[in-house]
PDB file of N, CA and C in Angstrom:
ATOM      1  N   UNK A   1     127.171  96.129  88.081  1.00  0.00           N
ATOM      2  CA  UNK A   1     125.805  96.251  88.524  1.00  0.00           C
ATOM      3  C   UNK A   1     125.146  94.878  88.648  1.00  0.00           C
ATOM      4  N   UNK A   2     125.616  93.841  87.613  1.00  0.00           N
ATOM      5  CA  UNK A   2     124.610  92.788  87.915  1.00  0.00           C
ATOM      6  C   UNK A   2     124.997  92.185  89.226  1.00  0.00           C
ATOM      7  N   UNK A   3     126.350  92.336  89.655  1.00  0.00           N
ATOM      8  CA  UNK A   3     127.189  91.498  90.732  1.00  0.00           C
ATOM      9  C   UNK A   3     126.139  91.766  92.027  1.00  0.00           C
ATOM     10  N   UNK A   4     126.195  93.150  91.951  1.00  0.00           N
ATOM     11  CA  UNK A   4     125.184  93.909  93.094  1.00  0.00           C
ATOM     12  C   UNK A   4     123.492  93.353  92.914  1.00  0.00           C
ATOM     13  N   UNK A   5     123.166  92.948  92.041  1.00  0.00           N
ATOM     14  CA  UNK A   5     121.972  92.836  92.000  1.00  0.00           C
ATOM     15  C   UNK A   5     121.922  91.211  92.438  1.00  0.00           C
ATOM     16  N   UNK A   6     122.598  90.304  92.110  1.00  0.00           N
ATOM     17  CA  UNK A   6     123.266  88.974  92.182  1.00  0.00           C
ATOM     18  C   UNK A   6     123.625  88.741  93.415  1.00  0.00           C
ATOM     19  N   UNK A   7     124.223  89.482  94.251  1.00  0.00           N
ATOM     20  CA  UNK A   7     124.471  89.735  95.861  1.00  0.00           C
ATOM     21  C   UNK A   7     122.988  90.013  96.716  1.00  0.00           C
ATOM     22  N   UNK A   8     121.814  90.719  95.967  1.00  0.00           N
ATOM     23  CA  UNK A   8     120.842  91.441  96.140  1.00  0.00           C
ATOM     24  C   UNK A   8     119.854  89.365  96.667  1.00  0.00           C
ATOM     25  N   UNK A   9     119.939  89.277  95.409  1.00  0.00           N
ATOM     26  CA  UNK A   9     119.303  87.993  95.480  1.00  0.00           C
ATOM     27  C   UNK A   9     119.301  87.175  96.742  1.00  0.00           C
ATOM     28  N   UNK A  10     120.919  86.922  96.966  1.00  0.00           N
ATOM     29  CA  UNK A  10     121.302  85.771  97.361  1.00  0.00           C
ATOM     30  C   UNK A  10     120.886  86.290  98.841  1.00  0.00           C
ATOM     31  N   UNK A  11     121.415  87.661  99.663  1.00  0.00           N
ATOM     32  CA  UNK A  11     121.391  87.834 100.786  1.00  0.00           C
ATOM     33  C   UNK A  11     120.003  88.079 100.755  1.00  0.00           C
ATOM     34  N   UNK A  12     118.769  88.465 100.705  1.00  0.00           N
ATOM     35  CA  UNK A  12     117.639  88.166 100.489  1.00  0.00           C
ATOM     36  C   UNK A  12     116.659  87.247 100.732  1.00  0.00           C
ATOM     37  N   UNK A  13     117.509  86.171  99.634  1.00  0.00           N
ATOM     38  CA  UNK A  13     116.695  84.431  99.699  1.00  0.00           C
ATOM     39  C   UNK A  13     117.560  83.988 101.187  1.00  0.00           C
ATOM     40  N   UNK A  14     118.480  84.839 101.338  1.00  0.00           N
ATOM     41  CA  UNK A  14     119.247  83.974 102.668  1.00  0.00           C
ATOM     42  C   UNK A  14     118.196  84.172 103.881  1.00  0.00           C
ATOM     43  N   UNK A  15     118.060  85.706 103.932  1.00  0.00           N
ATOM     44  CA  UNK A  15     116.983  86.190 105.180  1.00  0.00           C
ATOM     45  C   UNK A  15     115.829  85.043 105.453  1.00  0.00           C
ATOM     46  N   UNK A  16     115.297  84.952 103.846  1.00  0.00           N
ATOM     47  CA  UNK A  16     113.974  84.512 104.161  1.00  0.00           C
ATOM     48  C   UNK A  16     114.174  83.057 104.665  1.00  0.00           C
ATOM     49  N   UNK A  17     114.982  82.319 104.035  1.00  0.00           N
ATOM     50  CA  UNK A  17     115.056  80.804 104.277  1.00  0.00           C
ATOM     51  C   UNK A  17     116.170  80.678 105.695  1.00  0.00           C
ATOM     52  N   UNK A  18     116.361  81.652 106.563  1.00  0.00           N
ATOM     53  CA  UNK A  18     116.717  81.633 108.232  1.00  0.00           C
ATOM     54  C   UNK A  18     115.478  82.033 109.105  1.00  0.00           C
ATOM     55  N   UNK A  19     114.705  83.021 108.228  1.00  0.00           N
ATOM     56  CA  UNK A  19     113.677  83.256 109.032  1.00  0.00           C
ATOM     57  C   UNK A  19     112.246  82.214 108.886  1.00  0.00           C
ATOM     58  N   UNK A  20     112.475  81.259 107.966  1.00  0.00           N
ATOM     59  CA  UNK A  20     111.696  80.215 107.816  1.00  0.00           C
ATOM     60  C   UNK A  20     112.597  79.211 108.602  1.00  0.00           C
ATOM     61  N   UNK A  21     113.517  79.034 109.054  1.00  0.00           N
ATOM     62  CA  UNK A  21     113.930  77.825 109.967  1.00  0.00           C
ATOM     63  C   UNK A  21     114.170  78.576 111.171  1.00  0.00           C
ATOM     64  N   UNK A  22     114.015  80.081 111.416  1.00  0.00           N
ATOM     65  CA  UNK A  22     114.180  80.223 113.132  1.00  0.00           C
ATOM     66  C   UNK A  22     112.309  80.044 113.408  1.00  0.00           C
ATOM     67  N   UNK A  23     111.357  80.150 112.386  1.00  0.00           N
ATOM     68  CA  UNK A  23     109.878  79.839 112.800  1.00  0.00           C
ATOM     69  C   UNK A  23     109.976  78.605 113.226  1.00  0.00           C
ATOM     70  N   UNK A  24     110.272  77.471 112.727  1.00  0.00           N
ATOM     71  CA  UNK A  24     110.433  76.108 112.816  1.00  0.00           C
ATOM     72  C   UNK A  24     111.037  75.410 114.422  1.00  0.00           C
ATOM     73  N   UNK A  25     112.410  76.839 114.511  1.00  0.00           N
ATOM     74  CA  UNK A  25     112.778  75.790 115.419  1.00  0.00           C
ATOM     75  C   UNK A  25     112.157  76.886 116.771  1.00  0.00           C
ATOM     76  N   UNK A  26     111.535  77.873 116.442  1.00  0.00           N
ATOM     77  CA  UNK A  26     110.615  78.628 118.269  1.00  0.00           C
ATOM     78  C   UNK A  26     109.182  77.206 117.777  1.00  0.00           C
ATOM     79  N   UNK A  27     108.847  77.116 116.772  1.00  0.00           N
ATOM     80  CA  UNK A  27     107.929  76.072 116.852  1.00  0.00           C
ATOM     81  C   UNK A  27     108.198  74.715 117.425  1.00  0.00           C
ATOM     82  N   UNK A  28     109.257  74.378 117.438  1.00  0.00           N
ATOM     83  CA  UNK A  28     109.619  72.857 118.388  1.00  0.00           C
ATOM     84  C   UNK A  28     110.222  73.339 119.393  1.00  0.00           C
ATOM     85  N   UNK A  29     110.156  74.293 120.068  1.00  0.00           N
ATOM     86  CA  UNK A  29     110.551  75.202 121.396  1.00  0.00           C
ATOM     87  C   UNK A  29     111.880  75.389 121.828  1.00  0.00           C
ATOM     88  N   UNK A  30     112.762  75.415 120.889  1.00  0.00           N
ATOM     89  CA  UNK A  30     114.178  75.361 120.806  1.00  0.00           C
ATOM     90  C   UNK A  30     114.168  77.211 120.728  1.00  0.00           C
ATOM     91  N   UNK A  31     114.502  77.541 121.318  1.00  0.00           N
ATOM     92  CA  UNK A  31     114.357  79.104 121.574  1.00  0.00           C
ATOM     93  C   UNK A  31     115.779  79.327 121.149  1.00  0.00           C
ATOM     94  N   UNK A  32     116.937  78.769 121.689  1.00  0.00           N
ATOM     95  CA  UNK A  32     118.534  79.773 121.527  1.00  0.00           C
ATOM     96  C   UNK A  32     118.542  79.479 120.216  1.00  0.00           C
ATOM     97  N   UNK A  33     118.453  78.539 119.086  1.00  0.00           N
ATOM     98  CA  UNK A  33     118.698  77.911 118.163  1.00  0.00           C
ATOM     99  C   UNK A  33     117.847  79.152 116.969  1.00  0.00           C
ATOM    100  N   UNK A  34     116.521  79.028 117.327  1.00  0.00           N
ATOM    101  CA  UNK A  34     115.636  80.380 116.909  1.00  0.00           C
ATOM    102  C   UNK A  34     115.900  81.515 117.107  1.00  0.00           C
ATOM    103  N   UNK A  35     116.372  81.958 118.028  1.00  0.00           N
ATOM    104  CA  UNK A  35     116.743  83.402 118.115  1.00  0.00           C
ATOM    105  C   UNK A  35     118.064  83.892 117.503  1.00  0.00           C
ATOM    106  N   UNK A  36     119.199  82.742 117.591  1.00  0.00           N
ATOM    107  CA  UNK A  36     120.512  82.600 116.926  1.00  0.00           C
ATOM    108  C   UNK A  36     119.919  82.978 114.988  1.00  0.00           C
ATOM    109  N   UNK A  37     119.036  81.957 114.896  1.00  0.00           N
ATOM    110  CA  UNK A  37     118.723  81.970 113.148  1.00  0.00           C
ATOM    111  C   UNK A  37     118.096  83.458 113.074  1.00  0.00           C
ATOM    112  N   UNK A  38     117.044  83.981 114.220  1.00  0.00           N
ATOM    113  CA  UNK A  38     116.696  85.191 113.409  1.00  0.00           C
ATOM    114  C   UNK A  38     117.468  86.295 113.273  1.00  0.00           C
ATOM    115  N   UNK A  39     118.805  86.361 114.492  1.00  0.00           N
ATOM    116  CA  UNK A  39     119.633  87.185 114.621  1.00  0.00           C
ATOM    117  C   UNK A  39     120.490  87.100 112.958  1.00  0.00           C
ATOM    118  N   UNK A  40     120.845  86.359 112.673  1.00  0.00           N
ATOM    119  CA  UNK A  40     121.301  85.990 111.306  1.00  0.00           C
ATOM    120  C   UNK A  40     120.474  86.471 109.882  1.00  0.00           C
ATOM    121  N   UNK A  41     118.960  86.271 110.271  1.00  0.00           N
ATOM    122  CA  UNK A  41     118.423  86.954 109.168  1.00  0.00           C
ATOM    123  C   UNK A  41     117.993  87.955 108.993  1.00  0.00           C
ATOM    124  N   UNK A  42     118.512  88.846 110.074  1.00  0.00           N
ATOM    125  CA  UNK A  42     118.002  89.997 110.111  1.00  0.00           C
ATOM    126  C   UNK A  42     119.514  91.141 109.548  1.00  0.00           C
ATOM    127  N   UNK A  43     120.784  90.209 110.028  1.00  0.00           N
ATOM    128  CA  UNK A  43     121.650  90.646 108.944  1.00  0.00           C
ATOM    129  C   UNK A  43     121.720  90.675 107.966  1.00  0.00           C
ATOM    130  N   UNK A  44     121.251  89.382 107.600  1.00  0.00           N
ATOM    131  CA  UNK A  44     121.050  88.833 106.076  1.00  0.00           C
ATOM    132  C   UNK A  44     120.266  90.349 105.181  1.00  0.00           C
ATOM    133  N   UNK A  45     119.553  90.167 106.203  1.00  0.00           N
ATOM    134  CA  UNK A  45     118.282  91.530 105.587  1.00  0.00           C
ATOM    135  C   UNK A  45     119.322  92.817 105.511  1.00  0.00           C
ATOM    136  N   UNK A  46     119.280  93.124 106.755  1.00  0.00           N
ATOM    137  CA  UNK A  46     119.951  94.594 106.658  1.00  0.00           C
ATOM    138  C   UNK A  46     121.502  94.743 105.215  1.00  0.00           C
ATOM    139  N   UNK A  47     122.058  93.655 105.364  1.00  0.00           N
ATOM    140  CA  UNK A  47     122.872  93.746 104.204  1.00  0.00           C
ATOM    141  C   UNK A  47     122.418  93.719 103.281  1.00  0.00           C
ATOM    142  N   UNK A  48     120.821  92.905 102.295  1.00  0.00           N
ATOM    143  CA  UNK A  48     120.142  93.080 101.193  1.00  0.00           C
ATOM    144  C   UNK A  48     120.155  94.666 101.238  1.00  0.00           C
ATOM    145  N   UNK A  49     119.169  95.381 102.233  1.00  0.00           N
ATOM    146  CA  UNK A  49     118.729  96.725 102.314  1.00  0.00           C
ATOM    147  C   UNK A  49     120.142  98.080 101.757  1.00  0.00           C
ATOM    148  N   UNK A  50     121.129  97.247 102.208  1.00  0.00           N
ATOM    149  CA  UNK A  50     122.600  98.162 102.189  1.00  0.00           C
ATOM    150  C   UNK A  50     122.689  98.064 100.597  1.00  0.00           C
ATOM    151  N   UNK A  51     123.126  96.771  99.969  1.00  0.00           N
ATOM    152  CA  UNK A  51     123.081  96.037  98.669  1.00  0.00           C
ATOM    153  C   UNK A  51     122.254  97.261  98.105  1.00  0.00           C
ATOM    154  N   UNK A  52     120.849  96.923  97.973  1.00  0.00           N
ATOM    155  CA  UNK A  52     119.681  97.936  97.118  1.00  0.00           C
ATOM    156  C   UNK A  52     119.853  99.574  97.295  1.00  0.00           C
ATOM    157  N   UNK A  53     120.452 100.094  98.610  1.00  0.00           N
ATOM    158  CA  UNK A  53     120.650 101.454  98.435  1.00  0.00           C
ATOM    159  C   UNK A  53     121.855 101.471  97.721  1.00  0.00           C
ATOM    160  N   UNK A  54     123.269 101.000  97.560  1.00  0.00           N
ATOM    161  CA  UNK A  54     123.891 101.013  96.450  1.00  0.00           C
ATOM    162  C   UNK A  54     123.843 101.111  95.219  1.00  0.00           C
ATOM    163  N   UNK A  55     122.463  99.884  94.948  1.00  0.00           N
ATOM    164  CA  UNK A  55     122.405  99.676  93.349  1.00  0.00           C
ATOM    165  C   UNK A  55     121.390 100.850  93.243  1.00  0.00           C
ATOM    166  N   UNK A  56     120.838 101.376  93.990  1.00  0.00           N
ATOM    167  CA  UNK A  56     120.009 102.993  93.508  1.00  0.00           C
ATOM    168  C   UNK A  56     120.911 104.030  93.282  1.00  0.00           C
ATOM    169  N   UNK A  57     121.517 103.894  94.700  1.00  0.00           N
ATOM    170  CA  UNK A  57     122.636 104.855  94.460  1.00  0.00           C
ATOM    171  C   UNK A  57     123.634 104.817  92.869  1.00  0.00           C
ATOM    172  N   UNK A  58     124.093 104.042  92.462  1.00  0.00           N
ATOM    173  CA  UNK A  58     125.085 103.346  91.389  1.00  0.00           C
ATOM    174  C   UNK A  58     123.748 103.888  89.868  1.00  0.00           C
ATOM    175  N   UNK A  59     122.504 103.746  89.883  1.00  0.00           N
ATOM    176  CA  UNK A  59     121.486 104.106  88.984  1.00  0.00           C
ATOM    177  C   UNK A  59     121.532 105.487  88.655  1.00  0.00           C
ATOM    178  N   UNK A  60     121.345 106.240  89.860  1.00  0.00           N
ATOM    179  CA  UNK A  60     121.533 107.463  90.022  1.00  0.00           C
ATOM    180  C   UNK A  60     122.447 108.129  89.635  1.00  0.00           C
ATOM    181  N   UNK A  61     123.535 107.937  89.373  1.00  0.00           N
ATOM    182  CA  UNK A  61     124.863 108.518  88.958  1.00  0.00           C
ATOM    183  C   UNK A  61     124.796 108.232  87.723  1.00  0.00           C
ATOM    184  N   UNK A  62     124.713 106.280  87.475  1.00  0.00           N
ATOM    185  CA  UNK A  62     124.826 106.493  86.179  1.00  0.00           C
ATOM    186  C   UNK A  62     123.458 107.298  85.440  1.00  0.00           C
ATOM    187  N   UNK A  63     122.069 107.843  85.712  1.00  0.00           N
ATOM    188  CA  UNK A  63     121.687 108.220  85.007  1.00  0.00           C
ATOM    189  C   UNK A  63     121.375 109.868  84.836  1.00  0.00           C
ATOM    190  N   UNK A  64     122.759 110.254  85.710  1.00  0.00           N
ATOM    191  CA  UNK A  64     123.153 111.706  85.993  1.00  0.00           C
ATOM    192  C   UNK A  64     123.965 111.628  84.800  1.00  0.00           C
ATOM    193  N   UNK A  65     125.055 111.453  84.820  1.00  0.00           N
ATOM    194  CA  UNK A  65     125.771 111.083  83.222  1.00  0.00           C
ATOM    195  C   UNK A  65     125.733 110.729  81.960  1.00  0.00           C
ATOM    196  N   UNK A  66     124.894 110.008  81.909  1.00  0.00           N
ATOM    197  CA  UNK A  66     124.245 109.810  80.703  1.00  0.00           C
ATOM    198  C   UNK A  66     123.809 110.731  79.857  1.00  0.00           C
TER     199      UNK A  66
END
């Protein structure tokens, strides 16, 4: 569980700090470079989102058993 939560983090802080450098670079008008980074953090994201329904999912069971 912590691995998942530890994975949770990282792809997360990844989203945000691509989607803080694809702002940067549509702000110096570099458009393919920006759209390349947000395409990236929006995986970044969707894999956090995958990550967190796991670790609910993984909660859930374990606190079916318990």
């Amino acid at each position: 569980m912590e691995e998942i939560k530890s994975q949770i983090r990282h792809e997360s802080g990844r989203a945000v700090q691509l989607s803080q450098d694809a702002k940067k670079a549509f702000e110096a008008e570099n458009w393919e470079q920006g759209k390349a980074l947000m395409k990236e953090a929006a995986t970044a994201s969707k894999k956090s989102q995958e990550l967190i329904k796991q670790l609910q999912s993984y909660s859930e069971t374990n606190r079916i058993t318990s």
